[in-house]
Protein backbone atom coordinates (compact mmCIF):
# COMPACT_ATOMS: atom_id res chain seq x y z
CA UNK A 1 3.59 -99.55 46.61
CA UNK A 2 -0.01 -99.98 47.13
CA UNK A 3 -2.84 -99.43 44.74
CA UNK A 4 -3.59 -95.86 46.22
CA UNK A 5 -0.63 -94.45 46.06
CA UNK A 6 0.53 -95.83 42.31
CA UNK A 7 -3.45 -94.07 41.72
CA UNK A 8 -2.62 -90.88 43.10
CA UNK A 9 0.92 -90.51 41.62
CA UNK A 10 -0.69 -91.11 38.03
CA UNK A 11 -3.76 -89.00 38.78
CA UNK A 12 -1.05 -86.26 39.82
CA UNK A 13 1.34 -86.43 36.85
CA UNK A 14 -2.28 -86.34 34.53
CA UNK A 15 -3.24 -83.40 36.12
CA UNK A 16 0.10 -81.61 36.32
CA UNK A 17 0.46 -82.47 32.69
CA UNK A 18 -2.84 -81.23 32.04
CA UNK A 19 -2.12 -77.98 33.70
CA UNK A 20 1.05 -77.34 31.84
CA UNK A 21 -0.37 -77.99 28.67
CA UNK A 22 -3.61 -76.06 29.12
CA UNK A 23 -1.54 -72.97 30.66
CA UNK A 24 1.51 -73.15 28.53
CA UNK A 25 -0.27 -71.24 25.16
CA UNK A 26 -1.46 -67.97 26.61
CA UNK A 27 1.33 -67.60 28.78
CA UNK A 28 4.11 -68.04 25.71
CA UNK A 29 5.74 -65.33 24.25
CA UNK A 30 4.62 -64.45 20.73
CA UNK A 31 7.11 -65.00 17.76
CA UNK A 32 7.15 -61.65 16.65
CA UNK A 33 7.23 -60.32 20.38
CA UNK A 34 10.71 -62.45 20.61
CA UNK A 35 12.08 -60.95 17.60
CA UNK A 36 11.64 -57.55 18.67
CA UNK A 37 13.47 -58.69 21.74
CA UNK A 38 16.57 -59.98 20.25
CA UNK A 39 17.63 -56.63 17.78
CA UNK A 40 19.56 -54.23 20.11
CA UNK A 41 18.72 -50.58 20.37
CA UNK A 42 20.51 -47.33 20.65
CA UNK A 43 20.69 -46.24 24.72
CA UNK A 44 19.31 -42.91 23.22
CA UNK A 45 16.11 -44.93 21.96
CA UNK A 46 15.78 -46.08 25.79
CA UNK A 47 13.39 -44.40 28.26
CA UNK A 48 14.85 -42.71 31.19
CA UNK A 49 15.16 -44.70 34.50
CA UNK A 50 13.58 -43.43 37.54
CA UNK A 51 16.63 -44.31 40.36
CA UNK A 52 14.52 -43.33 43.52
CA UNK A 53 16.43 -40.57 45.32
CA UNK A 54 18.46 -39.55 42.06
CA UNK A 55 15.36 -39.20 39.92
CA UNK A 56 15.18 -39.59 36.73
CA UNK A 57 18.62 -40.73 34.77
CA UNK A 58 19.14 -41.15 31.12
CA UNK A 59 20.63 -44.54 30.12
CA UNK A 60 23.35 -42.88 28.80
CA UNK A 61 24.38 -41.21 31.84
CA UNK A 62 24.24 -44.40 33.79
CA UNK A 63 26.45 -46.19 31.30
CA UNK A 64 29.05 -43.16 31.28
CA UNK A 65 29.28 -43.04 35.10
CA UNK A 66 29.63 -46.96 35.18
CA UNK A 67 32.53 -46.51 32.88
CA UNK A 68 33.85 -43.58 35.14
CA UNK A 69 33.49 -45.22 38.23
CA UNK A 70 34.03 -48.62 38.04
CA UNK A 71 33.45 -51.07 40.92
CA UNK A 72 36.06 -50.18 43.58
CA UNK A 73 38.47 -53.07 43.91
CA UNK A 74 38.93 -55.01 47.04
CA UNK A 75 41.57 -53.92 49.69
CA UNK A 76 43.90 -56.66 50.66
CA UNK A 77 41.95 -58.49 54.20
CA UNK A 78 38.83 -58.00 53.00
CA UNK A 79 36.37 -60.69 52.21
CA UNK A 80 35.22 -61.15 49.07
CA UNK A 81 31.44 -61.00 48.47
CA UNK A 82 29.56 -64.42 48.74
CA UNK A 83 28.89 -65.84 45.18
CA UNK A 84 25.17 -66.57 44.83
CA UNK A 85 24.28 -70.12 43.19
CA UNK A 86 20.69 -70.91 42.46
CA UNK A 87 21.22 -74.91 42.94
CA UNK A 88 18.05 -75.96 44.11
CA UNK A 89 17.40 -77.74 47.87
């Protein structure tokens, strides 16, 4: 490699380095923030969910018609659904 392009690699990881370190504090999640996040609740302590055309829908109701209705199971010839997989390029 030539001199130029070693100095503009380095200058590139500085300044991405830089960035991430300089951005990294106000956007992280506050201790006590991620505790509140990891105690479950009760689905009656949950505010309703506004579904669009359905309205409004308690999560309760949404978790009892899940239960009721279950995904429908494939018929024999049909294709199974792609799987998604996030694996980069």
């Amino acid at each position: 490699m030539d001199r130029p392009s070693l100095i503009f690699c380095t200058l590139s990881l500085l300044v991405s380095l830089g960035l991430s370190w300089g951005f990294y504090s106000p956007s992280a999640i506050a201790p006590e923030t991620l505790a509140k996040w990891t105690v479950p609740v009760a689905r009656e302590a949950v505010p309703d969910i506004n579904v669009g055309e359905f309205g409004v829908v308690s999560v309760g109701e949404l978790v009892g018609y899940y239960i009721e209705h279950p995904p429908a199971p494939l018929l024999p010839g049909m294709v199974p659904p792609r799987e998604v997989r996030f694996q980069g390029c």
